[in-house]
N, C-alpha and C. Protein backbone atom coordinates (compact mmCIF):
# COMPACT_ATOMS: atom_id res chain seq x y z
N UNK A 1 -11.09 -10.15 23.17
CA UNK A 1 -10.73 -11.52 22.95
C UNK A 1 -9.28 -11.71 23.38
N UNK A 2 -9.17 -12.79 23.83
CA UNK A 2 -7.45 -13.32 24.13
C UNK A 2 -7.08 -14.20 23.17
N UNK A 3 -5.85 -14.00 22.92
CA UNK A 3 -4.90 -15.23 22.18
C UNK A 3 -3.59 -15.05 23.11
N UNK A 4 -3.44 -16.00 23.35
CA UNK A 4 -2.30 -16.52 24.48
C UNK A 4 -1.96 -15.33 25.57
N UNK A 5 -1.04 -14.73 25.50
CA UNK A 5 -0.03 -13.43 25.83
C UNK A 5 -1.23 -12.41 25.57
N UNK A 6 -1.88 -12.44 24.54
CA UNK A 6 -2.43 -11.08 24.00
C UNK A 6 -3.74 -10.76 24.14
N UNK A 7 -4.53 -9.49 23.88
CA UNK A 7 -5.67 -9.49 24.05
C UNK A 7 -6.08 -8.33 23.21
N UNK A 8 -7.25 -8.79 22.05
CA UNK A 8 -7.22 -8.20 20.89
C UNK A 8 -8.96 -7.46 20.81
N UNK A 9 -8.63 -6.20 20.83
CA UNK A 9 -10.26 -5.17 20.74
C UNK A 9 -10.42 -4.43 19.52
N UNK A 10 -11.35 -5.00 19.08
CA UNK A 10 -12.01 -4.46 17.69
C UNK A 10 -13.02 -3.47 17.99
N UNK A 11 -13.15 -1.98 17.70
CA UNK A 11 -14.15 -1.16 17.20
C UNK A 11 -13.85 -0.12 16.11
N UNK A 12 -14.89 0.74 16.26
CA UNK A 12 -14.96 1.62 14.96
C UNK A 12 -14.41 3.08 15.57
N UNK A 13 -13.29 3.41 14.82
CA UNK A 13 -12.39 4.87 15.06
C UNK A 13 -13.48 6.26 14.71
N UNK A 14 -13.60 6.33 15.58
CA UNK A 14 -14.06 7.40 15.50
C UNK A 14 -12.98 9.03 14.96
N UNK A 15 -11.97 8.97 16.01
CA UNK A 15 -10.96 9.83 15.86
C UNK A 15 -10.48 10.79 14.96
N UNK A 16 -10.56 11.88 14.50
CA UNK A 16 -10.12 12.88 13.58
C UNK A 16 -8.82 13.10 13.61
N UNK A 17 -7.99 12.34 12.41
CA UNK A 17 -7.01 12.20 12.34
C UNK A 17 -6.05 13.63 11.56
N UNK A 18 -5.67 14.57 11.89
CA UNK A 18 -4.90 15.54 11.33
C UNK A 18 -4.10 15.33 10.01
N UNK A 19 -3.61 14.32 10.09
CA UNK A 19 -2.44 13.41 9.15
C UNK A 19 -3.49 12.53 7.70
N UNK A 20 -2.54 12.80 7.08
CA UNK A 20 -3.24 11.75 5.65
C UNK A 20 -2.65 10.34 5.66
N UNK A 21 -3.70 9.24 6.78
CA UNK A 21 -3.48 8.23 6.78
C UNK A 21 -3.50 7.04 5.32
N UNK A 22 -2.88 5.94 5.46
CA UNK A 22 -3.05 5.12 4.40
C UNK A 22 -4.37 4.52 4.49
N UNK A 23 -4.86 4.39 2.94
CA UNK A 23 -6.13 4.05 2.95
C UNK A 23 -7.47 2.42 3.32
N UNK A 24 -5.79 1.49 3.15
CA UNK A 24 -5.80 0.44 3.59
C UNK A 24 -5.53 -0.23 5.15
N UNK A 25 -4.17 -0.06 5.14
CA UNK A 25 -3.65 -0.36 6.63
C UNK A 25 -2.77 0.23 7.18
N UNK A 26 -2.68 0.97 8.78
CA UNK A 26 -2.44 2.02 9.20
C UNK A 26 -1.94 1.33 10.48
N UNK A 27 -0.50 1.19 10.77
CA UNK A 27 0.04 0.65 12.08
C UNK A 27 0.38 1.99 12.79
N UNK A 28 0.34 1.89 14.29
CA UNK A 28 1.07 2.69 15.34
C UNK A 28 1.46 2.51 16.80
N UNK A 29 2.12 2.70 17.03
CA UNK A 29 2.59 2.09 18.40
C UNK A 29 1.47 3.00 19.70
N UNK A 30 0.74 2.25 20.29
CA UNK A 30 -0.01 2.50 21.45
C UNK A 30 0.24 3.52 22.51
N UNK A 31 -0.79 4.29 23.17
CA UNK A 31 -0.18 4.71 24.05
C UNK A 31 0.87 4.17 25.75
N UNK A 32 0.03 3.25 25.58
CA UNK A 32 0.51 2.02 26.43
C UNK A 32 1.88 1.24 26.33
N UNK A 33 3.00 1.09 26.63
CA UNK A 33 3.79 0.39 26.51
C UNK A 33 3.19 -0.89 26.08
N UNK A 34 3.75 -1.78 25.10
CA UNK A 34 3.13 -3.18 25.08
C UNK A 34 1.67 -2.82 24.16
N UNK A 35 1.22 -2.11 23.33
CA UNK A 35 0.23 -2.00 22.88
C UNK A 35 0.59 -1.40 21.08
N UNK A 36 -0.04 -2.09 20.21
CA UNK A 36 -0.02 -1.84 18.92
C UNK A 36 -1.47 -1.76 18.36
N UNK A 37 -1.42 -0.29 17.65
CA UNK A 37 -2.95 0.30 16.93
C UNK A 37 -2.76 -0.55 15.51
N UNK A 38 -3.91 -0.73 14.93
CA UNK A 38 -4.22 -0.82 13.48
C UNK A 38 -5.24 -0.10 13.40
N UNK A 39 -5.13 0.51 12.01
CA UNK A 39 -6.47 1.27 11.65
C UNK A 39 -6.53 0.54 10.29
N UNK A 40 -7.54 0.02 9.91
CA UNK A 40 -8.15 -0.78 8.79
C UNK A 40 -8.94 0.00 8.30
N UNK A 41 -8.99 0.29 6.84
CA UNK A 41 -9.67 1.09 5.99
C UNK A 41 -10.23 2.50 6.29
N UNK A 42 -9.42 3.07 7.47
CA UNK A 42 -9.75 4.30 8.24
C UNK A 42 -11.33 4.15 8.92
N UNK A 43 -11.81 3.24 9.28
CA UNK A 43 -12.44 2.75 9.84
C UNK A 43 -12.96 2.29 10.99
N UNK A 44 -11.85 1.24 10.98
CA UNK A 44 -11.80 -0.02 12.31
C UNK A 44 -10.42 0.42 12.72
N UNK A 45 -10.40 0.10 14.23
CA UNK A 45 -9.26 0.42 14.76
C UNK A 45 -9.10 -0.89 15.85
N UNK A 46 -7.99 -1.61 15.75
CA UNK A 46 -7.59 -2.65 15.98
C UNK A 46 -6.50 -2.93 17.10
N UNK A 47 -6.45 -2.96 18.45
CA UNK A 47 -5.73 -2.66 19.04
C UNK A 47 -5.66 -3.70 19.94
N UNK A 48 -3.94 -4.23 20.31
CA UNK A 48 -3.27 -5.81 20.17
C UNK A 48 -2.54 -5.01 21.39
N UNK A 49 -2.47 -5.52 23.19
CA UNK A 49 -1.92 -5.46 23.49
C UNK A 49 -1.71 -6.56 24.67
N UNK A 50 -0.87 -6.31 25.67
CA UNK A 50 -0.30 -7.32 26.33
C UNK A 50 -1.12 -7.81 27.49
N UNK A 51 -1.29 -9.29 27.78
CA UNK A 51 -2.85 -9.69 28.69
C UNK A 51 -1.93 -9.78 30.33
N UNK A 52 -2.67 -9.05 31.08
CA UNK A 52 -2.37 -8.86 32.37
C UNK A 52 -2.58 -10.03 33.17
């Protein structure tokens, strides 16, 4: 989905995380320049970055 500037992808994290994430909401900066992770309930992974 787009919102203005941005373009926002919702799925389910699969990922095995090493670290004891928070159980609620989980920010991290992308690999991508211009890109920000959320992980929601260790779950959903939410990722907000910049629309080309």
């Amino acid at each position: 989905m787009r919102f203005g500037k941005r373009e926002l992808f919702i799925c389910r994290d699969f990922y095995k995380r090493m670290y004891r994430s928070n159980p609620v909401v989980e920010c991290n900066a992308g690999i991508q320049p211009g890109h920000l992770e959320i992980l929601l309930f260790r779950k959903w992974l939410v990722v907000m970055s910049k629309a080309h």
